[in-house]
C-alpha atoms as a PDB file:
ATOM      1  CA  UNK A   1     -17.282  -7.412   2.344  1.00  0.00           C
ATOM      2  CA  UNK A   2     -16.991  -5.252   5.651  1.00  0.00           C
ATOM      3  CA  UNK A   3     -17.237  -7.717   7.699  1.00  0.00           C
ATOM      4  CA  UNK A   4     -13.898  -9.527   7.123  1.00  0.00           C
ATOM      5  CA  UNK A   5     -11.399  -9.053  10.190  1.00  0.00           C
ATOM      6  CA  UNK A   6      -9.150  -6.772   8.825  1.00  0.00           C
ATOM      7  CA  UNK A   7     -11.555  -4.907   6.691  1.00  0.00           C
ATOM      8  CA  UNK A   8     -13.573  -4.059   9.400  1.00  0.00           C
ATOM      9  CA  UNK A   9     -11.594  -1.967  11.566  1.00  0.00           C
ATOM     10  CA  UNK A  10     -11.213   0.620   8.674  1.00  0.00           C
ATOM     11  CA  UNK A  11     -15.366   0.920   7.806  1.00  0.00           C
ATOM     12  CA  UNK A  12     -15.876   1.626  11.954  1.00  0.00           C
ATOM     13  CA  UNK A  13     -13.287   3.513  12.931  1.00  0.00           C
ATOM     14  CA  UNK A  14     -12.377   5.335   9.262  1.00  0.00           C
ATOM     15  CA  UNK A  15     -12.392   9.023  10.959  1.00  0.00           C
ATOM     16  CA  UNK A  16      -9.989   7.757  13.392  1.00  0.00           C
ATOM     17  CA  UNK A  17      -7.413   6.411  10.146  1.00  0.00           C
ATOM     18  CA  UNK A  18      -8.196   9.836   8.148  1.00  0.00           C
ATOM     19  CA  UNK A  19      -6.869  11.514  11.411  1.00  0.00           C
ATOM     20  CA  UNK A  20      -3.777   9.718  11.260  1.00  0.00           C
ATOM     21  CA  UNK A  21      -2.555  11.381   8.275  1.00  0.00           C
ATOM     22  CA  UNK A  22      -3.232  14.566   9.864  1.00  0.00           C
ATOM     23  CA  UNK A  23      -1.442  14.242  13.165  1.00  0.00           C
ATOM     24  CA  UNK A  24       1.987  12.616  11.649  1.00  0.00           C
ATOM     25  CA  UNK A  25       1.992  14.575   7.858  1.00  0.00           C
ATOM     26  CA  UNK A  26       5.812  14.776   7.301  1.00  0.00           C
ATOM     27  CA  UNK A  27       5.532  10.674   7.627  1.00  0.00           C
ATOM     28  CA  UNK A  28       2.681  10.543   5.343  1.00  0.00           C
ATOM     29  CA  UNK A  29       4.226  12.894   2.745  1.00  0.00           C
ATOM     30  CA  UNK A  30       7.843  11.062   3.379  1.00  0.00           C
ATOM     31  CA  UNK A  31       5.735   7.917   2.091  1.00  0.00           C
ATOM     32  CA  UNK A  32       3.707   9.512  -0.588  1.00  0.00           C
ATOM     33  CA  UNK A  33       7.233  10.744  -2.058  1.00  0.00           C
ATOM     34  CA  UNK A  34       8.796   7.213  -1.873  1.00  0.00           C
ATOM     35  CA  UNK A  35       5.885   6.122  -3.704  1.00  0.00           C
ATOM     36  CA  UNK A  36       6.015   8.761  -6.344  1.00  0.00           C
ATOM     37  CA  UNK A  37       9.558   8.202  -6.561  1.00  0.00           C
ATOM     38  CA  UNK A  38       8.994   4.757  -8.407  1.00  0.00           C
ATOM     39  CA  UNK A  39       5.450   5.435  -9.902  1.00  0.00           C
ATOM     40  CA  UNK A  40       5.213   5.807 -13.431  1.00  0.00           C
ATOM     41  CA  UNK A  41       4.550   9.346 -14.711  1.00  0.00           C
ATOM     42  CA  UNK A  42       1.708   8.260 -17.032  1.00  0.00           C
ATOM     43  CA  UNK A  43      -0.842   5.470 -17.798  1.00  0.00           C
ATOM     44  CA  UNK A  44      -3.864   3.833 -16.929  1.00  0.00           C
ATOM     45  CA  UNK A  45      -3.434   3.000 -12.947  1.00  0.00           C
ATOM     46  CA  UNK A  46      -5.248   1.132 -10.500  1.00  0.00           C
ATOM     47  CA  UNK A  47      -4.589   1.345  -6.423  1.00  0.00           C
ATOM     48  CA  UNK A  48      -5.309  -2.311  -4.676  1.00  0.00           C
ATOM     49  CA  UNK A  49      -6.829  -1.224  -0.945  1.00  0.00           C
ATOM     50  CA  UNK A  50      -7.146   2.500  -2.207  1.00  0.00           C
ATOM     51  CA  UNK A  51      -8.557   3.072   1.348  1.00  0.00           C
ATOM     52  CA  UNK A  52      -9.703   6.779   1.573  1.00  0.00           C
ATOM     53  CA  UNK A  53      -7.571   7.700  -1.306  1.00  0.00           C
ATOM     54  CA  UNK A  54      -4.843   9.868   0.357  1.00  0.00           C
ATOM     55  CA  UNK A  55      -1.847   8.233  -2.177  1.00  0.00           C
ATOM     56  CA  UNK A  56      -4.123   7.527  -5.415  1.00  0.00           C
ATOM     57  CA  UNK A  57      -5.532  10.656  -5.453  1.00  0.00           C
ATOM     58  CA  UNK A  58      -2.372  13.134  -5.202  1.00  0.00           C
ATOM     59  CA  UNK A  59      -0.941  10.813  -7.348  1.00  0.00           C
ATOM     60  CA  UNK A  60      -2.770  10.546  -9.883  1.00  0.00           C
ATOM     61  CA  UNK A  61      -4.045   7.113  -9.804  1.00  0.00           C
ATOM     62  CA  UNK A  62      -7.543   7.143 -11.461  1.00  0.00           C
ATOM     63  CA  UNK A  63      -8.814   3.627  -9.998  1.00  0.00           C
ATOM     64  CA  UNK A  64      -9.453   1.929  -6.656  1.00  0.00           C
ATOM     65  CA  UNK A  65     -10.840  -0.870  -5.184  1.00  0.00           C
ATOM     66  CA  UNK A  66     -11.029  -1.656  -0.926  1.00  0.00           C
ATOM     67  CA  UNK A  67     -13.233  -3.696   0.965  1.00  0.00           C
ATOM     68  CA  UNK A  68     -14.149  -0.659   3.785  1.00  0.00           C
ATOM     69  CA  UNK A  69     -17.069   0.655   1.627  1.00  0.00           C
ATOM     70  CA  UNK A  70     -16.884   3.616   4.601  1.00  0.00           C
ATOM     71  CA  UNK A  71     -13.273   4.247   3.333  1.00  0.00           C
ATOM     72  CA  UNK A  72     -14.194   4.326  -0.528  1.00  0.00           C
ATOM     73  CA  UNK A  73     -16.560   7.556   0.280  1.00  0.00           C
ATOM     74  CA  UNK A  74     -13.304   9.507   0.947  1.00  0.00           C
ATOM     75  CA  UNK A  75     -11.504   8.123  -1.849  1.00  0.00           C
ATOM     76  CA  UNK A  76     -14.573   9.428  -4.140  1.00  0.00           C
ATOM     77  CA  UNK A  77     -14.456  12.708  -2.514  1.00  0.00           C
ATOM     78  CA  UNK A  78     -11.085  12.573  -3.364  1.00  0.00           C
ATOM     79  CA  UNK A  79     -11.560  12.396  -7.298  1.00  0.00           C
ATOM     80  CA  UNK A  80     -11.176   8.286  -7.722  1.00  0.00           C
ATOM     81  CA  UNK A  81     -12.932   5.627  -9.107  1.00  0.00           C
ATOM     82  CA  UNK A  82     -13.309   3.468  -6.561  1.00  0.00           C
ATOM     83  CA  UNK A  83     -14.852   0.080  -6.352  1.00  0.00           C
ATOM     84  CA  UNK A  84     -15.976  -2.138  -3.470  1.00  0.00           C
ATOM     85  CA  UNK A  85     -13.826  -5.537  -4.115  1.00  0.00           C
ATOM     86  CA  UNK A  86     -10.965  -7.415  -2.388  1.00  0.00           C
ATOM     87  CA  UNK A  87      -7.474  -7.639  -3.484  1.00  0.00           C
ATOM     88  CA  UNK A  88      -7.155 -11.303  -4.103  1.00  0.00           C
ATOM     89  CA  UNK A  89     -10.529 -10.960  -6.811  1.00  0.00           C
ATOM     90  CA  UNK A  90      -9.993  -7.795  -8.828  1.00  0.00           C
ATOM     91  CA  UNK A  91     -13.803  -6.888 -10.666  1.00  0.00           C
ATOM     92  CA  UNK A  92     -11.163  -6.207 -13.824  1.00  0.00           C
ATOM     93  CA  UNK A  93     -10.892  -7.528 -17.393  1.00  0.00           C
ATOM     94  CA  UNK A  94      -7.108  -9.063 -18.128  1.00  0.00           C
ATOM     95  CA  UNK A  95      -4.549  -6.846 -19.370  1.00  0.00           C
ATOM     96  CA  UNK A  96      -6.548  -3.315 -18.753  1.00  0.00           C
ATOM     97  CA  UNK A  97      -3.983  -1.179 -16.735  1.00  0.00           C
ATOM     98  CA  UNK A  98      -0.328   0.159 -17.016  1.00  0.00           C
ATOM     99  CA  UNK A  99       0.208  -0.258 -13.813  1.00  0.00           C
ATOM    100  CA  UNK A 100      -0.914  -0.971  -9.937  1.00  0.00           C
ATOM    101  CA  UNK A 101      -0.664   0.107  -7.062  1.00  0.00           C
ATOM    102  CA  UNK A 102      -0.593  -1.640  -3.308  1.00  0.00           C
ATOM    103  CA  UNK A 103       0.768   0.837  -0.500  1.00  0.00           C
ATOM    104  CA  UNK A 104       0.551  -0.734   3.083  1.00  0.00           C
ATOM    105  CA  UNK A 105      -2.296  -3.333   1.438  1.00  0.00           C
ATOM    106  CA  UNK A 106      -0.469  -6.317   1.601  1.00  0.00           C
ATOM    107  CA  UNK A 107      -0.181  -6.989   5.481  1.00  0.00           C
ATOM    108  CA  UNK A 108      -4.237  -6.832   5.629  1.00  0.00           C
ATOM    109  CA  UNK A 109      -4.947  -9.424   2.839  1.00  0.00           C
ATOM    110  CA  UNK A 110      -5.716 -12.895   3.585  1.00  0.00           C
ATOM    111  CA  UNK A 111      -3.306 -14.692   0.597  1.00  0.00           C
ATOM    112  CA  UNK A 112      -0.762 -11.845  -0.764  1.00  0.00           C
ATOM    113  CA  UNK A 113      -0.006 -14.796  -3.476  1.00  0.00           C
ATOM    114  CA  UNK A 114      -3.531 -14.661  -4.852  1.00  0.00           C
ATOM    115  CA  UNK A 115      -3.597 -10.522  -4.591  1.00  0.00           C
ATOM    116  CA  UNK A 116      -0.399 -10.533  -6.473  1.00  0.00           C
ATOM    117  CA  UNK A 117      -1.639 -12.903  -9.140  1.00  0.00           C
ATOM    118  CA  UNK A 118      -4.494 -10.695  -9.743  1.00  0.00           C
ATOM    119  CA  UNK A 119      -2.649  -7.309 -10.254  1.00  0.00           C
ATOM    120  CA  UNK A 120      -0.381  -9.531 -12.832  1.00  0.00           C
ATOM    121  CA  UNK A 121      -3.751 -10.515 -14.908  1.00  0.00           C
ATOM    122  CA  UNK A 122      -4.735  -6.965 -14.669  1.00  0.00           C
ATOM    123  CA  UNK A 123      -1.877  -5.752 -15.671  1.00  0.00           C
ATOM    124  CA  UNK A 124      -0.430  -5.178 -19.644  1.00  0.00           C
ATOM    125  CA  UNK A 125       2.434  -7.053 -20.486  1.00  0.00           C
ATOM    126  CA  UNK A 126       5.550  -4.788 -19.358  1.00  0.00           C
ATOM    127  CA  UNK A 127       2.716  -3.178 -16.726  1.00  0.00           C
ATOM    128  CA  UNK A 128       4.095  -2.175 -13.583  1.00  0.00           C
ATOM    129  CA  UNK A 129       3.753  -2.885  -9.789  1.00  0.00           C
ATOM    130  CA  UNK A 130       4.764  -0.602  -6.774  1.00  0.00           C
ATOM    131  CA  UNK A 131       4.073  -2.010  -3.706  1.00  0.00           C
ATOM    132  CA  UNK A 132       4.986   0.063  -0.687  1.00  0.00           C
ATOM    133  CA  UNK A 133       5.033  -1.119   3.222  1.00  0.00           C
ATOM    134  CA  UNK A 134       6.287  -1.330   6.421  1.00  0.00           C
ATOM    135  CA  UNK A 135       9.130  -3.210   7.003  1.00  0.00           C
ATOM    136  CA  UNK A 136       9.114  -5.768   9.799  1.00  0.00           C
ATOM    137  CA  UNK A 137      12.682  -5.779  10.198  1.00  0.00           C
ATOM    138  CA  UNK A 138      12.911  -2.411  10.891  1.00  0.00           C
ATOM    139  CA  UNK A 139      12.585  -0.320  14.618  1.00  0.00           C
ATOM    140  CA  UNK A 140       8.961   1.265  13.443  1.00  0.00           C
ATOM    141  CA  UNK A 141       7.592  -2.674  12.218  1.00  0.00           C
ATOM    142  CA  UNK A 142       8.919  -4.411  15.745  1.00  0.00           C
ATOM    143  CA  UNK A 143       7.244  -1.598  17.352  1.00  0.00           C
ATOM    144  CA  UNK A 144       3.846  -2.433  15.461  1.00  0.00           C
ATOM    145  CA  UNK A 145       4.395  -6.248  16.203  1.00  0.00           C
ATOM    146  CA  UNK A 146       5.002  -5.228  20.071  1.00  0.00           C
ATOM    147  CA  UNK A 147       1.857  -3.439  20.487  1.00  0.00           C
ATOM    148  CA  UNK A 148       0.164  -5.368  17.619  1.00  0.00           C
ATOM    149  CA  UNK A 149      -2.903  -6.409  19.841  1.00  0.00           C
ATOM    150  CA  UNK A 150      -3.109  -2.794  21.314  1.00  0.00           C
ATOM    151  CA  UNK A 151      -3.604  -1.204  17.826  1.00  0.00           C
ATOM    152  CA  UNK A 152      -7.231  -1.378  16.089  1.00  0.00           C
ATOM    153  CA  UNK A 153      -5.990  -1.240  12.828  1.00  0.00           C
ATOM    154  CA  UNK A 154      -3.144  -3.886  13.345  1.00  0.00           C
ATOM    155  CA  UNK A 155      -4.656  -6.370  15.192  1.00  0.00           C
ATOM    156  CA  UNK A 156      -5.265  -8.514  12.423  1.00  0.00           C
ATOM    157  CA  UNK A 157      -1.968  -7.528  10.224  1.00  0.00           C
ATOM    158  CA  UNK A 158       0.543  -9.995   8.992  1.00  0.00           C
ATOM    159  CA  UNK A 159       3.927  -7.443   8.726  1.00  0.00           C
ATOM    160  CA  UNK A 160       6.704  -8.591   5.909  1.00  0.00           C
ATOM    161  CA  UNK A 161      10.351  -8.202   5.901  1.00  0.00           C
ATOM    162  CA  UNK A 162      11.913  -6.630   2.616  1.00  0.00           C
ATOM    163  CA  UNK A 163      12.885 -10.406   1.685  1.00  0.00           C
ATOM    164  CA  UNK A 164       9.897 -11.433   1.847  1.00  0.00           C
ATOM    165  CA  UNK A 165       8.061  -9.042  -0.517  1.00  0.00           C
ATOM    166  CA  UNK A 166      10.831  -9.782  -2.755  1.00  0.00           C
ATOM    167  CA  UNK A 167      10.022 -14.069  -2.490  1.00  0.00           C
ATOM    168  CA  UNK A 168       6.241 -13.180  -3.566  1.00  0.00           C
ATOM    169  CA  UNK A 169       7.231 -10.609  -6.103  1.00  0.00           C
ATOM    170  CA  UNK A 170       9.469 -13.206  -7.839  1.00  0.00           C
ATOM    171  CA  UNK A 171       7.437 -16.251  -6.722  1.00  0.00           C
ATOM    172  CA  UNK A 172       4.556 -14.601  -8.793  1.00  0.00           C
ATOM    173  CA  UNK A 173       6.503 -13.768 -11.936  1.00  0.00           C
ATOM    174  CA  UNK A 174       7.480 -10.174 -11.126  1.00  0.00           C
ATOM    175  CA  UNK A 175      11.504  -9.020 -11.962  1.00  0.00           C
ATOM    176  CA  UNK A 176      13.825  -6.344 -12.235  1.00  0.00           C
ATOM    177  CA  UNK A 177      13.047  -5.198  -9.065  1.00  0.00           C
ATOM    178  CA  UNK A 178      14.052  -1.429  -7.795  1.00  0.00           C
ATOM    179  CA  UNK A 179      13.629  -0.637  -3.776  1.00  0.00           C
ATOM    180  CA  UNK A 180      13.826   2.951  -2.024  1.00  0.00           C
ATOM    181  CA  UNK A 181      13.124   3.664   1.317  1.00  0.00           C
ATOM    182  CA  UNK A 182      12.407   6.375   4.001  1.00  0.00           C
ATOM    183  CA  UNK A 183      11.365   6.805   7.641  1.00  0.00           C
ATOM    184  CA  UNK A 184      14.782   6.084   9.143  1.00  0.00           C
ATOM    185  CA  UNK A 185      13.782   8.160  12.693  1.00  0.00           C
ATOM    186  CA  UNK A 186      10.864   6.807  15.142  1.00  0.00           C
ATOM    187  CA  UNK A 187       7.387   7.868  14.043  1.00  0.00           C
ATOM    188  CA  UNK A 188       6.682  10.121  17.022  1.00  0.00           C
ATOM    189  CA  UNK A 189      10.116  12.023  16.537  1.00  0.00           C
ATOM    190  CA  UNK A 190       9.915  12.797  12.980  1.00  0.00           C
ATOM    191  CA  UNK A 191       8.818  16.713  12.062  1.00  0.00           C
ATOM    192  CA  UNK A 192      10.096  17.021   8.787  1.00  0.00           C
ATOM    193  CA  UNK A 193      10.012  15.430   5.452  1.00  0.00           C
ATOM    194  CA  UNK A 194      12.565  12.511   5.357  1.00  0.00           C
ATOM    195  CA  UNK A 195      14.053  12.226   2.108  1.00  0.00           C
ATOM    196  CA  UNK A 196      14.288   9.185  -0.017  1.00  0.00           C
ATOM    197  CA  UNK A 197      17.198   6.902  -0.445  1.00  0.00           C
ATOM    198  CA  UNK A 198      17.671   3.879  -2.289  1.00  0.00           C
ATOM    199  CA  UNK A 199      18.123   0.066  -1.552  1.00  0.00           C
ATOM    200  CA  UNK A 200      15.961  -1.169   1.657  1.00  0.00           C
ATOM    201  CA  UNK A 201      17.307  -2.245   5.291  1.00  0.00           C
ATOM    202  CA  UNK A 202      17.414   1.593   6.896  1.00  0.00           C
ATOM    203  CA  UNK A 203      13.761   2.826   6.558  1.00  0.00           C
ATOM    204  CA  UNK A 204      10.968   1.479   8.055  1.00  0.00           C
ATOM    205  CA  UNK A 205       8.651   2.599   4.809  1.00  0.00           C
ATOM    206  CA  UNK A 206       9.789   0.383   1.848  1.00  0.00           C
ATOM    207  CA  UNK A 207       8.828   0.710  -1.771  1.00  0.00           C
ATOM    208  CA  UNK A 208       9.582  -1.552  -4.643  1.00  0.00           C
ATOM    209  CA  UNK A 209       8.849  -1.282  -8.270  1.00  0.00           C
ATOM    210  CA  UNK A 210       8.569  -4.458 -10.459  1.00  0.00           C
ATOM    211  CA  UNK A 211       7.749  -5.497 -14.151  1.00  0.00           C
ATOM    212  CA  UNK A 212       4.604  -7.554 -15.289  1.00  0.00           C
END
């Protein structure tokens, strides 16, 4: 499964993506807290692309699945059960988890339609989805697109606008949607923890929570 374009990058350069959490932690933790923000307190969870684990695992999401099998080492080091699978074909039973899931996932999978699908057959009725991302409408996301071919990890990205996300969400039978956001200063000027504020539009780092 590592050899699929945007898969790849992650299993041969995976030391180089750990770092990244390391040299800009206020924007990682700014994004972990708009995630926990949304994420329910309780319940059987499962991360789609749980990459090396650094929001399932302080979070307290006990499943995984990614296609980097390099990337699922640190998510097991990390305390969760991780799988090697792809979004869009979840090695699940129907209606096994409370809720999913997807932080950043979405621009790296080939049909976001069929990964959504999945996490709703996964899902119990009522379950819920948080999906959190980068906004392409937003100063950080043009930046990404205007050095898109430059970046490793990127190269092979498809970014989303807050709209969007919301078209698939309801598209794929998802409602009652609730969006907070963070990252309102440029990536290499922010030293502090931003805190979170709701609606989308001002952050770059979006997060929306949905029913099943």
């Amino acid at each position: 499964m590592t050899d699929e374009p945007r898969a790849g990058p992650f299993s041969l350069h995976h030391r180089r993506y750990e770092d990244w959490f390391d040299r800009h932690r206020a924007a990682y933790l700014s994004e972990l807290l708009a995630v926990r923000a949304l994420l329910p307190w309780q319940g059987r969870g499962l991360e789609i692309g749980v990459g090396a684990g650094r929001f399932a695992a302080p979070l307290g999401v006990a499943y995984g699945i990614d296609p980097a099998a390099e990337m699922l080492g640190y998510a097991r080091a990390r305390g969760v059960r991780a799988a090697q699978a792809i979004a869009e074909a979840l090695p699940f039973a129907d209606a096994v988890f409370d809720y999913a899931l997807i932080v950043t996932t979405i621009c790296f999978v080939d049909d976001p339609v069929a990964m959504l699908r999945e996490a709703a057959r996964v899902l119990r009725p009522g379950g819920v989805l948080v999906i959190g991302f980068i906004d392409r409408n937003s100063p950080l996301g043009q930046d990404y697109l205007a050095h898109q071919a430059e970046n490793v990890f990127y190269r092979e990205a498809s970014f989303y606008s807050a709209d969007e996300v919301n078209a698939l969400l309801m598209d794929t039978g998802f409602h009652d949607p609730v969006w907070v956001q963070t990252l309102s200063t440029p990536l290499e000027r922010i030293r502090d923890i931003e805190p979170v504020s709701a609606g989308a539009g001002q952050g770059a780092f979006i997060t929306v929570r949905v029913r099943h």
